[in-house]
Protein backbone atom coordinates (compact mmCIF):
# COMPACT_ATOMS: atom_id res chain seq x y z
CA UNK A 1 85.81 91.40 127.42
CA UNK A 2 85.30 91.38 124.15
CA UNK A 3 82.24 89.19 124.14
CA UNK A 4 80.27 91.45 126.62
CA UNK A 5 81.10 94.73 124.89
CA UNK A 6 79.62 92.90 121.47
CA UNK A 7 76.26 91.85 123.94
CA UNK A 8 76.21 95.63 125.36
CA UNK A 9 76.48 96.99 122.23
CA UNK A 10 73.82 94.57 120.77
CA UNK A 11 71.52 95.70 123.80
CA UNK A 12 71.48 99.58 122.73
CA UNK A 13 67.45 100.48 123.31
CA UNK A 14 67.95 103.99 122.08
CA UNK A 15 70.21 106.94 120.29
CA UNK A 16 71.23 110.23 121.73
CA UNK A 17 72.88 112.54 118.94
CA UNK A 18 75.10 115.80 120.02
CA UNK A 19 77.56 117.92 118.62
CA UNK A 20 80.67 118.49 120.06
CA UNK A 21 82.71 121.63 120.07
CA UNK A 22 86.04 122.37 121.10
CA UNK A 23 87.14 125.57 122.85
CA UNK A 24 91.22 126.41 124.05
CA UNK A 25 91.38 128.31 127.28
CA UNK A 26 93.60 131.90 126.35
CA UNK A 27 97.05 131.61 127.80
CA UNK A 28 96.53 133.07 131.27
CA UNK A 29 99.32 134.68 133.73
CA UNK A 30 100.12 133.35 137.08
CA UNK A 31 97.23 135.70 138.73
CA UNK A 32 94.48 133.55 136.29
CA UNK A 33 94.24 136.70 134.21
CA UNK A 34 94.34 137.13 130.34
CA UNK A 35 97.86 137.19 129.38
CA UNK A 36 96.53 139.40 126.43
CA UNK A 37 94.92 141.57 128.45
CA UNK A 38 95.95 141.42 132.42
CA UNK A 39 92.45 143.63 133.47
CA UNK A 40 90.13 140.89 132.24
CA UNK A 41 89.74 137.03 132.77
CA UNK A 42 90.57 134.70 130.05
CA UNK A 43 88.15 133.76 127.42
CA UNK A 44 87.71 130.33 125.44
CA UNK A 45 87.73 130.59 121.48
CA UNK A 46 86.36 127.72 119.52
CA UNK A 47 89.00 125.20 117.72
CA UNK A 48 87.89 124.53 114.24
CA UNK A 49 89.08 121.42 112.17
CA UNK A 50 90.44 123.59 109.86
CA UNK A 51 92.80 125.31 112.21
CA UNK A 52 96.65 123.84 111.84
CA UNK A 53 97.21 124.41 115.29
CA UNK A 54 95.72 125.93 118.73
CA UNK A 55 96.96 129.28 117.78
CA UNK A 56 94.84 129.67 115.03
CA UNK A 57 91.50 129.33 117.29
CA UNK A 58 92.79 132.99 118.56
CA UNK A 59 93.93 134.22 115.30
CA UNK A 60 90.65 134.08 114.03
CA UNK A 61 88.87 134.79 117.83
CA UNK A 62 85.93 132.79 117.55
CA UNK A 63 84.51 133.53 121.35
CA UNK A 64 82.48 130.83 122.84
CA UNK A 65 78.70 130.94 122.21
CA UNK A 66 75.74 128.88 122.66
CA UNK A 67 74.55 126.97 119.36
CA UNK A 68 71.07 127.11 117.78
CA UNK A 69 70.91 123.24 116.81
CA UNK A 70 67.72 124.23 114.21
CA UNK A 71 70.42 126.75 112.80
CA UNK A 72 73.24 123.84 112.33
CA UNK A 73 70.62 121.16 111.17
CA UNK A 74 68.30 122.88 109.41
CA UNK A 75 65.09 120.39 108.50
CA UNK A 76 64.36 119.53 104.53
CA UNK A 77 62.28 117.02 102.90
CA UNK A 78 64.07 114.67 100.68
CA UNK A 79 63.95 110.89 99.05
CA UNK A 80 66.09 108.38 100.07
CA UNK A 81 67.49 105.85 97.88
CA UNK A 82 69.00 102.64 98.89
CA UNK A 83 70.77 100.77 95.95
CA UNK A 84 70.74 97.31 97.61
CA UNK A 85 73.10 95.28 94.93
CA UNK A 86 73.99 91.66 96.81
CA UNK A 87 74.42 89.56 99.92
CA UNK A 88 77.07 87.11 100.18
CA UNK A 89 79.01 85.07 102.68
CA UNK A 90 75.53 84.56 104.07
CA UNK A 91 75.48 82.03 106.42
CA UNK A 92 72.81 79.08 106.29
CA UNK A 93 69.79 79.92 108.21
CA UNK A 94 66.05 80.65 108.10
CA UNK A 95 63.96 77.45 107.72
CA UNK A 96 66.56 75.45 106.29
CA UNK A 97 64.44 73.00 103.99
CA UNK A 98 65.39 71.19 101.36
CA UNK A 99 64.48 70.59 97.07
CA UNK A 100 65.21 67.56 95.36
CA UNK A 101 67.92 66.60 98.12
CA UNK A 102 69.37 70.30 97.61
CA UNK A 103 69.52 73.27 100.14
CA UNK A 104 66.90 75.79 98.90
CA UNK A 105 66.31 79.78 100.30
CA UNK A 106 63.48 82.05 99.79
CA UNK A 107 65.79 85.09 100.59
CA UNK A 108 64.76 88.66 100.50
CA UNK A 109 65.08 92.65 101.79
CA UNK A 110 62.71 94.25 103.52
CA UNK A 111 63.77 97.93 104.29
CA UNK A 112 61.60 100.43 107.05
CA UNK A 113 62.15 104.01 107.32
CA UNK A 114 60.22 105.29 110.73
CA UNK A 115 56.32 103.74 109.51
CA UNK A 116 57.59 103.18 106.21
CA UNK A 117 58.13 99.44 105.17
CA UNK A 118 59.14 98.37 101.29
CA UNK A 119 59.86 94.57 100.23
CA UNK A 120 62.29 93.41 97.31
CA UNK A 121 61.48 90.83 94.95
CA UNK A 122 62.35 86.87 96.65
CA UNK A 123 65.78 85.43 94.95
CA UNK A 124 66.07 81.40 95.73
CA UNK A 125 70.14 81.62 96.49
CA UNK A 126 72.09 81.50 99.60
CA UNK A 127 73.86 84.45 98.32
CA UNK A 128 71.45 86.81 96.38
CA UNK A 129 71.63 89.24 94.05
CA UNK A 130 69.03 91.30 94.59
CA UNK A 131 69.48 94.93 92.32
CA UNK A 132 66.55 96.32 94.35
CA UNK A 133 66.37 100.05 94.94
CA UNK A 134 64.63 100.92 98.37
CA UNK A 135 62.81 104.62 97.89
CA UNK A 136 61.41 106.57 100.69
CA UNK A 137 59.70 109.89 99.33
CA UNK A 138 58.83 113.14 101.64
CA UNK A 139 60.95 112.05 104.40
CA UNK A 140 62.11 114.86 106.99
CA UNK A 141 65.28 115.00 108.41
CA UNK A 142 65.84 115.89 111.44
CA UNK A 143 63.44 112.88 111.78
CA UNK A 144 63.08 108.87 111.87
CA UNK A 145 67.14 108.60 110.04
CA UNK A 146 67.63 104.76 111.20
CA UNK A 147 67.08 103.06 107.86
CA UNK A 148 66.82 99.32 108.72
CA UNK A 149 67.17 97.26 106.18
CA UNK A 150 66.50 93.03 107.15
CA UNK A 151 67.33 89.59 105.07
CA UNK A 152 64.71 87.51 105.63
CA UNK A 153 63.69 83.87 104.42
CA UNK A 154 60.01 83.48 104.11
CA UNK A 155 57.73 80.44 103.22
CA UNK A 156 55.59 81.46 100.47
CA UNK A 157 52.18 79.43 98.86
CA UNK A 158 50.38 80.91 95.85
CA UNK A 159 52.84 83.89 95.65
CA UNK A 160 51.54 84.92 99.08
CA UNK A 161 54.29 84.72 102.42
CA UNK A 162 53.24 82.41 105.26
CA UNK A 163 55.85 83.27 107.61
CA UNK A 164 59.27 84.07 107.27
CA UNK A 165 62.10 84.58 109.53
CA UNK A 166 65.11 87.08 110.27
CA UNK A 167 68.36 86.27 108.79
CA UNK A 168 70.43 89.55 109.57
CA UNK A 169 69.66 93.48 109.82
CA UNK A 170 72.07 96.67 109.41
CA UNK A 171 70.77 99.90 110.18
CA UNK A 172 71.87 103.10 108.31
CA UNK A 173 72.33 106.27 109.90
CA UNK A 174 71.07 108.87 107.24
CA UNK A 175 71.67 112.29 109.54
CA UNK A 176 74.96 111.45 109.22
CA UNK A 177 75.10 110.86 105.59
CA UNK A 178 72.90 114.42 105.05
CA UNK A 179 74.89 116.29 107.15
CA UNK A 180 77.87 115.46 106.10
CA UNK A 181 79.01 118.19 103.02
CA UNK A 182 82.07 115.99 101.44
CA UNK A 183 79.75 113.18 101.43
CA UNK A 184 76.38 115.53 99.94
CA UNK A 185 79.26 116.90 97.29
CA UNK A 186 80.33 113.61 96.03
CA UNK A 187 78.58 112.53 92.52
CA UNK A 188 79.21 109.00 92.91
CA UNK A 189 78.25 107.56 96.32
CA UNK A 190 80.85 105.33 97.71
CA UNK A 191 79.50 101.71 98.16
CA UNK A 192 79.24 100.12 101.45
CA UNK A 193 79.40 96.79 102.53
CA UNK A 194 77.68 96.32 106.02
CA UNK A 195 77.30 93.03 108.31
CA UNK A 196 74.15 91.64 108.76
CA UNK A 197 73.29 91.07 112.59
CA UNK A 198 71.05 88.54 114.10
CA UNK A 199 70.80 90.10 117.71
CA UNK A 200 68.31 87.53 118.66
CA UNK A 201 70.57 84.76 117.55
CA UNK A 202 74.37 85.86 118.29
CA UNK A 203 74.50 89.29 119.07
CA UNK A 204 77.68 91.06 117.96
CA UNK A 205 78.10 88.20 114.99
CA UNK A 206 78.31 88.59 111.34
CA UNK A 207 75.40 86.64 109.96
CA UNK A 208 76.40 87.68 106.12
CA UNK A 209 77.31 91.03 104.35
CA UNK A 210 75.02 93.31 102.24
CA UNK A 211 76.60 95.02 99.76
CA UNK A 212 74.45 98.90 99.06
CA UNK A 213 75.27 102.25 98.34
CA UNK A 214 72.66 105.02 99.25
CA UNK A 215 71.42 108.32 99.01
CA UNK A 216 70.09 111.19 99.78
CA UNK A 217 68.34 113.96 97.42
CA UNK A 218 66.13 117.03 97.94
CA UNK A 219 62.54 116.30 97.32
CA UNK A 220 61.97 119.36 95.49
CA UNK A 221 65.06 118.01 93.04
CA UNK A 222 64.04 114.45 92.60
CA UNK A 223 62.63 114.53 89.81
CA UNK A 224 66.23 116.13 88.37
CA UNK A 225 68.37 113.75 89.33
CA UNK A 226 66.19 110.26 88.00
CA UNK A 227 67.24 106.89 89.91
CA UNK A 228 70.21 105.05 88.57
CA UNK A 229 69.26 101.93 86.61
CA UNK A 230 71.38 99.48 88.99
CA UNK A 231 69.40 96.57 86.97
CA UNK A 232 72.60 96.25 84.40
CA UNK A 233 74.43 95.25 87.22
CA UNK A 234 72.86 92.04 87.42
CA UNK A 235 74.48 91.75 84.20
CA UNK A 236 77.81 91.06 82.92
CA UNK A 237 79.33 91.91 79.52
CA UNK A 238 83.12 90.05 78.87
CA UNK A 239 85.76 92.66 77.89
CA UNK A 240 89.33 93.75 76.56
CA UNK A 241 91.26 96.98 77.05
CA UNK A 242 94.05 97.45 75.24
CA UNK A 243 96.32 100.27 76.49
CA UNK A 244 99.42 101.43 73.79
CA UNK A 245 101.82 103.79 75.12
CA UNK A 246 103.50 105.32 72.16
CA UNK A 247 106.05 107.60 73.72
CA UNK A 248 106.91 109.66 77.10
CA UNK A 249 108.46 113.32 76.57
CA UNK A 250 110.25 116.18 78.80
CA UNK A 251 111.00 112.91 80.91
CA UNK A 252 112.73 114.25 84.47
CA UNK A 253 116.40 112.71 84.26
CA UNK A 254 117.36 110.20 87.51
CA UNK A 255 120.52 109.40 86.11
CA UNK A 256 122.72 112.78 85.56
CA UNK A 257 121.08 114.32 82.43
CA UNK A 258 119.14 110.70 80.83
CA UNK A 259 116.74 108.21 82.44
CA UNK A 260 116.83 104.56 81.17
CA UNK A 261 112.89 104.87 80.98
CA UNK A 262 109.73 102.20 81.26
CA UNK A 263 106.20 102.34 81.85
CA UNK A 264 104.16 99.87 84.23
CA UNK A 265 100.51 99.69 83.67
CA UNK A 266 98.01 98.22 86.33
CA UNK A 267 94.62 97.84 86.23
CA UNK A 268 93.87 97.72 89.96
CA UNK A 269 92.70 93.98 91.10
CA UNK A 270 93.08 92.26 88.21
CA UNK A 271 96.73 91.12 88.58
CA UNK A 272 100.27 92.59 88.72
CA UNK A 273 101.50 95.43 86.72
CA UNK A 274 102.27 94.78 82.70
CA UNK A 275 105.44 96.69 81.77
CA UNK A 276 106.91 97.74 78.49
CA UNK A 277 110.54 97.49 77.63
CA UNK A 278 113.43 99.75 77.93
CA UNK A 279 114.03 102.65 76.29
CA UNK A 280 118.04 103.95 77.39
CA UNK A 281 119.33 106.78 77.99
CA UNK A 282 116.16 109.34 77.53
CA UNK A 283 117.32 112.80 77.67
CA UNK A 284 114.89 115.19 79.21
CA UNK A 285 113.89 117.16 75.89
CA UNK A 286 113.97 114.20 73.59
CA UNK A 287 110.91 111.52 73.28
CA UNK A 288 110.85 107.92 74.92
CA UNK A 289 110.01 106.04 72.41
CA UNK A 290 108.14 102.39 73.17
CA UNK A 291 104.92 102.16 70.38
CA UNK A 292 103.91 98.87 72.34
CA UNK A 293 100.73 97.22 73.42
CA UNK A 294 99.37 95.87 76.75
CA UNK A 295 96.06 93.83 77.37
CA UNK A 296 93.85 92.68 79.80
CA UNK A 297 90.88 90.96 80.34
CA UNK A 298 87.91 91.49 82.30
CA UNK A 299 83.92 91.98 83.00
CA UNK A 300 82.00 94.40 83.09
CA UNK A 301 79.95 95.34 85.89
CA UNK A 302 82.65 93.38 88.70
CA UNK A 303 82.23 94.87 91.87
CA UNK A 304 85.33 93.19 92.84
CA UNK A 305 86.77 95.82 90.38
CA UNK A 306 87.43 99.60 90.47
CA UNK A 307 88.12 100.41 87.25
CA UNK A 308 91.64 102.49 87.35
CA UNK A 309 94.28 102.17 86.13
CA UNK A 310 97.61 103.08 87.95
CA UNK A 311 100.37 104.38 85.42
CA UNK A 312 104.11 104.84 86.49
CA UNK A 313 107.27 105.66 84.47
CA UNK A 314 110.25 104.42 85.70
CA UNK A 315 114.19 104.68 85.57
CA UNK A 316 116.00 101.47 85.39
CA UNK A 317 118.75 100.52 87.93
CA UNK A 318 121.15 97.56 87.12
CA UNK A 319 122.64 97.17 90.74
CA UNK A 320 119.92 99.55 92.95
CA UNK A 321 116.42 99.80 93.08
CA UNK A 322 114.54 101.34 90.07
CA UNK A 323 113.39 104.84 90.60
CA UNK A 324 109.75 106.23 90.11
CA UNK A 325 109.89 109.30 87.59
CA UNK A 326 106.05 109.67 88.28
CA UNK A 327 102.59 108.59 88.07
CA UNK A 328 98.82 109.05 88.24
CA UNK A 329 95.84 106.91 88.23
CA UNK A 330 92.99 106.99 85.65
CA UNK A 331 89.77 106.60 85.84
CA UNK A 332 88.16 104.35 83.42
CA UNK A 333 84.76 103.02 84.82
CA UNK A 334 82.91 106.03 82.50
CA UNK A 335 84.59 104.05 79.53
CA UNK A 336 83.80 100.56 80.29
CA UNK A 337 80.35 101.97 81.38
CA UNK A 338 80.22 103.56 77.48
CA UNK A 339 80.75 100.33 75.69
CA UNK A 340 78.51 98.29 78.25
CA UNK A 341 76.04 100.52 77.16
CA UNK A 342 76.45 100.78 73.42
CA UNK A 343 77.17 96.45 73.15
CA UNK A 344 74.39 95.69 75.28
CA UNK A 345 72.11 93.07 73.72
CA UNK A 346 74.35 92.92 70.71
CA UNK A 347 75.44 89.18 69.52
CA UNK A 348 77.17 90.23 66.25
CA UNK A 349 80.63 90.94 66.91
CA UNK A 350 80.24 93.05 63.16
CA UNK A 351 77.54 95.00 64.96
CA UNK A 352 79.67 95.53 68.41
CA UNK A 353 81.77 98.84 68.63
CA UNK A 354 84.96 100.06 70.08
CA UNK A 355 85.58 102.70 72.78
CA UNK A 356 88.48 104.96 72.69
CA UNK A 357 89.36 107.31 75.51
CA UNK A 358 89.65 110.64 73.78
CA UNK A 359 90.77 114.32 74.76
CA UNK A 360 87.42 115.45 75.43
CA UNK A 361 87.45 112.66 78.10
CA UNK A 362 90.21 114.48 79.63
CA UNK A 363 88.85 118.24 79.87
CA UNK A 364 90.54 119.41 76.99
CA UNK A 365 88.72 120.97 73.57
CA UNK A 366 90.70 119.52 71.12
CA UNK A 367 88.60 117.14 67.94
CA UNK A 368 89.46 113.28 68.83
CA UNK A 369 90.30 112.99 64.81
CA UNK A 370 93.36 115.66 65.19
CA UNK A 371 95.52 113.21 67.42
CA UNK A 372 95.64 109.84 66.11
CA UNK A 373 98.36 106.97 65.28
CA UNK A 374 97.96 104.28 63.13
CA UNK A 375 99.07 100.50 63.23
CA UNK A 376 100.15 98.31 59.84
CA UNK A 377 96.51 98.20 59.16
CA UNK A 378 96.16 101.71 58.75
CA UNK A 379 94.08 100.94 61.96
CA UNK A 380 93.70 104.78 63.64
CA UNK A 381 93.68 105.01 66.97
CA UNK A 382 93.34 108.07 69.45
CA UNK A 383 95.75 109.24 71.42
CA UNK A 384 95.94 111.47 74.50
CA UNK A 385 98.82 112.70 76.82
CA UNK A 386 98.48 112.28 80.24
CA UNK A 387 101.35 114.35 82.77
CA UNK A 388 102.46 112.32 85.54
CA UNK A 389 103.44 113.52 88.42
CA UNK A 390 105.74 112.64 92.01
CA UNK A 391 104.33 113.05 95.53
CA UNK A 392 108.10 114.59 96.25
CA UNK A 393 107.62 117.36 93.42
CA UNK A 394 104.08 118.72 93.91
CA UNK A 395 100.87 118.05 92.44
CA UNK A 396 100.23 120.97 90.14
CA UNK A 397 99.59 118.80 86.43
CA UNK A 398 100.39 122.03 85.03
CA UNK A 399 104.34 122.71 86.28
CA UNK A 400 104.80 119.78 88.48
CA UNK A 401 104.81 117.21 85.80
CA UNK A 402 107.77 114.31 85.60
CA UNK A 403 106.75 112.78 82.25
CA UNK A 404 104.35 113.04 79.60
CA UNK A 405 102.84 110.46 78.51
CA UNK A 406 101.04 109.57 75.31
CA UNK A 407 99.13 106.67 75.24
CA UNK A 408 95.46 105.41 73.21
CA UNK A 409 92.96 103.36 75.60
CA UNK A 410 90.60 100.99 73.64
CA UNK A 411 87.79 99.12 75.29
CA UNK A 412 85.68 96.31 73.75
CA UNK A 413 83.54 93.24 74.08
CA UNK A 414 85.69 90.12 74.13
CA UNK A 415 83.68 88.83 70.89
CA UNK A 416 84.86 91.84 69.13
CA UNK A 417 88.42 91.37 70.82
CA UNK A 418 88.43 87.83 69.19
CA UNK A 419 86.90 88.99 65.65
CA UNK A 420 89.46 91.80 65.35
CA UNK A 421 92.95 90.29 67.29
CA UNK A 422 95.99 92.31 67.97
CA UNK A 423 99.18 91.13 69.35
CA UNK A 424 101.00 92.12 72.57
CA UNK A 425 103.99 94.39 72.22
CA UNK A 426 104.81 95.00 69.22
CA UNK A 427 103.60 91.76 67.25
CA UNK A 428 100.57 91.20 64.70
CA UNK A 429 98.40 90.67 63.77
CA UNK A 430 97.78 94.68 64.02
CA UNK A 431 101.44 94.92 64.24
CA UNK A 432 102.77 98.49 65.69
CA UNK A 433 105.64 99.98 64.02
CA UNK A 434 109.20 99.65 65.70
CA UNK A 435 110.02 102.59 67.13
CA UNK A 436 112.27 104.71 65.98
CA UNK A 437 115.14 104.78 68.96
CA UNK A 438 118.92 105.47 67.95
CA UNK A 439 121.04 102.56 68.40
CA UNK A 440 121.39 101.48 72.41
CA UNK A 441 125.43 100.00 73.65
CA UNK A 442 125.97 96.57 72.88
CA UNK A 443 128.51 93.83 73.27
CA UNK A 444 131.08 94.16 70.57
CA UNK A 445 131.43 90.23 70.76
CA UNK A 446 127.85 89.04 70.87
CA UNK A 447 125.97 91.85 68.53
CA UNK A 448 128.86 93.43 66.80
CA UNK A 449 126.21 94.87 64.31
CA UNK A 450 125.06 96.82 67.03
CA UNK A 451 127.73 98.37 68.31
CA UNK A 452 129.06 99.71 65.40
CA UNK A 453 125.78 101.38 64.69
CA UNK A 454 125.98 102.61 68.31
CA UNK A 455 129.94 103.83 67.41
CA UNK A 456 129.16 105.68 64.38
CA UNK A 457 125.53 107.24 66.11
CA UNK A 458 127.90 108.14 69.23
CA UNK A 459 130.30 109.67 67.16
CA UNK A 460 127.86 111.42 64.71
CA UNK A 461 125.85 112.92 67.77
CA UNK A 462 129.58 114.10 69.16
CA UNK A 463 129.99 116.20 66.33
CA UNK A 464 126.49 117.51 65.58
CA UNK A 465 126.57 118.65 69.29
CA UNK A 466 130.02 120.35 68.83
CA UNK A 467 129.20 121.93 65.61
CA UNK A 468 129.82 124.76 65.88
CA UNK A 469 133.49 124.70 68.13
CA UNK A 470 134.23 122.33 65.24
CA UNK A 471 133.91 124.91 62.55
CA UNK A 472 135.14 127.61 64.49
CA UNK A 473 138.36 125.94 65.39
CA UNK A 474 138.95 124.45 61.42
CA UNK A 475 138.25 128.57 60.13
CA UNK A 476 141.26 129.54 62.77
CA UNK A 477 143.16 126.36 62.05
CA UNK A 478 142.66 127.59 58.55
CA UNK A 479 143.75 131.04 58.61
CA UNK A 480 146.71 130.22 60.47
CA UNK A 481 147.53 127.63 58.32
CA UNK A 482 147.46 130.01 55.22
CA UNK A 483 149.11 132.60 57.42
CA UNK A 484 152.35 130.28 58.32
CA UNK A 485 152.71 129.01 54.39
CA UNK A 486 152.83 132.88 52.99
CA UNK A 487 155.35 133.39 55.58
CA UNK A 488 157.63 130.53 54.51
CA UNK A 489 157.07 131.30 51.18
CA UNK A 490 158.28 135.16 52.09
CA UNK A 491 161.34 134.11 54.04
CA UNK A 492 162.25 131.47 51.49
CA UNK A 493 162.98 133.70 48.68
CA UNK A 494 160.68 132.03 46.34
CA UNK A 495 157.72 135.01 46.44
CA UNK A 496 158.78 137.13 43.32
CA UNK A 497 158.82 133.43 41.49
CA UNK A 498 155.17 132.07 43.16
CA UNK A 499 153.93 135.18 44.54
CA UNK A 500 154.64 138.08 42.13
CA UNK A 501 153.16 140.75 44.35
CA UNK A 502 154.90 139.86 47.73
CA UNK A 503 158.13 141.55 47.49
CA UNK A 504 161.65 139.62 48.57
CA UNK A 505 163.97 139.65 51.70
């Protein structure tokens, strides 16, 4: 039931931690002996999570041996850092009392490592925001690794706690964390949201969630990598990106040799995608050409937020589903993070700044100045190209690319947004120029304009492409031409008259 294996589990009074290997018996013969070898018995070889299959474990004959567990965990000293941001969907507890007919809480976080205890700051909210940075120095792991980290609501008088009372706790397994290499190698440590359990209360129930992200650092390396100022996050600056995709080149064709071609745009949880228009019949070598503008507002920190942005080009189907040419996601918390920072206290929108998201953002040495577009305004902007690419086609930027792209990413306070306004698409104010696309079919009754533009283009590419047969064929048509009217003039009698030096039949 599912109620007693939530009471069981709530009931744990200890932790045992092992290792577990694998090992694959060697094929044996019908007489239990090595099928390798028929004088000797059959040995076990370890399995490794890298192997692709069983075989592997004897391909690389790892024989069975007994592990040194000092060898596979070997002890350090480090800090430990827990980044306790918020609690929320907390439910209504602790002493329950009451202000001016209104619910009031003395919430806070008290976190223990082994002997170690460290309190946060008290927040009167249901759902606090607490920005609070737990730090353990000189602990040793193998060692006390349950980090236990309570919400509590305590009385207080004079600044000094009564009494106070347990909300919900989460503990934090930190062996795991250290011992873990893809989680020690990543540079940002993913956040966590935990439960907060009230064992005492209702075992196995959710008494709120704590959002946190920790870690984990070498003591002898603290002082190298200094604790992240997570007190910004408590506050929130108002923003506007504004994303122009100027054009798409050596676009893969979907239909024969062209691709009717758009780009979506999404910046992931604020919405659905924002989409350009169509640009028809893109050949592979020639460029898409769109020069239009996409917008979108949000905040800055929002942990409800990621910061990417998800990027596809598209062929356009009338009567079938549109095709995906390819796509990529980009990361853009580093720029919102870059004009948080330079904005920050500013409340002159003349004083605020812009962000741009440059080459140099992108790993490549080229001067930000050296690729820009301008708007009516003479307004320059920075541009980058960014290769997409198709799960079906490989993922090698360098030859498994489906599109170019080239795009300019602006970030800035809304203020500064409002000060400085540009229109969507194409429209001003900061007006971007049309692009430069050769006429697209129309309908001869409706937009008769158009389709004679898109006759004479039609007819004028026709040629240009068959230059060269053209000219070819008139020299041949000429020459035989000139041949056929000598020879009439010959057989006619009339050469010593026109043609003194041709002699007569």
């Amino acid at each position: 039931r599912i109620r007693d294996y939530k009471r069981r589990d709530a009931e744990c009074v200890g932790i045992v931690k092992c290792k577990i290997k694998i090992f694959r018996k060697e094929d044996e013969t019908i007489a239990g002996m090595a099928k390798a070898d028929n004088t000797r018995p059959p040995d076990f070889y370890e399995v490794s999570a890298d192997d692709h299959n069983m075989a592997d474990a004897l391909e690389f004959a790892r024989p069975y041996r007994m592990y040194n567990i000092y060898e596979t965990y070997p002890e350090a000293s480090v800090e430990v850092r827990a980044y306790c941001l918020k609690a929320f969907q907390v439910t209504p507890g602790g002493y329950l009392r009451e202000e001016d007919g209104e619910p009031m809480f003395y919430h806070y976080l008290q976190a223990s490592l082994g002997d170690n205890v460290t309190t946060s700051n008290v927040v009167k909210s249901l759902d606090p925001n607490f920005f609070w940075v737990a730090i353990f120095k000189d602990c040793q792991i193998p060692g006390p690794s349950q980090l236990r980290i309570e919400l509590r609501d305590g009385i207080f008088t004079g600044g000094f706690e009564n009494s106070s009372m347990l909300i919900g706790h989460t503990v934090v397994d930190l062996e795991d964390r250290w011992f873990c290499e893809q989680w020690k190698d990543e540079k940002y440590k993913p956040r966590e949201v935990r439960d907060l359990i009230n064992e005492d209360l209702l075992p196995g129930v959710s008494q709120g969630k704590l959002s946190l992200f920790i870690d984990v650092v070498d003591q002898n390396k603290a002082d190298e990598n200094p604790i992240e100022d997570i007190q910004v996050l408590g506050k929130t600056l108002h923003m506007e990106i504004r994303v122009i995709i100027w054009n798409t080149l050596d676009t893969a064709p979907k239909d024969s040799y062209t691709s009717d071609v758009y780009v979506s745009c999404e910046l992931l949880g604020s919405g659905q995608p924002k989409l350009t228009d169509v640009h028809g019949a893109v050949k592979m070598k020639a460029y898409g050409m769109f020069n239009y503008r996409l917008k979108w507002r949000c905040k800055f920190p929002d942990m409800n937020l990621e910061y990417l942005m998800r990027i596809g080009v598209w062929d356009q189907n009338l009567l079938t589903a549109h095709q995906s040419i390819g796509e990529g996601v980009l990361p853009l918390r580093k720029l919102f993070k870059d004009c948080f920072e330079r904005n920050q206290g500013k409340t002159s929108p003349d004083d605020m700044e812009y962000v741009f998201l440059t080459p140099r953002d992108m790993g490549l040495d080229v001067d930000a100045d050296s690729q820009v577009k301008v708007d009516e305004d003479n307004l320059k902007y920075p541009f980058i190209w960014y290769n997409l690419l198709h799960p079906n086609f490989g993922f090698n930027p360098a030859k498994d690319a489906q599109a170019k792209l080239q795009m300019s990413v602006q970030v800035m306070p809304r203020a500064k947004a409002r000060a400085a306004p540009a229109g969507s698409k194409r429209y001003g104010p900061s007006k971007l120029p049309e692009p430069g696309r050769p006429p697209q079919p129309a309908n001869p009754i409706f937009e008769p304009e158009k389709c004679k533009a898109y006759i004479v283009y039609s007819i004028g590419e026709m040629f240009s492409n068959c230059r060269t047969p053209c000219m070819c064929l008139c020299c041949i048509l000429c020459v035989v031409a000139i041949v056929g009217a000598l020879a009439g003039i010959q057989m006619s009698g009339l050469a010593p008259i026109l043609l003194p030096f041709m002699p007569a039949r």
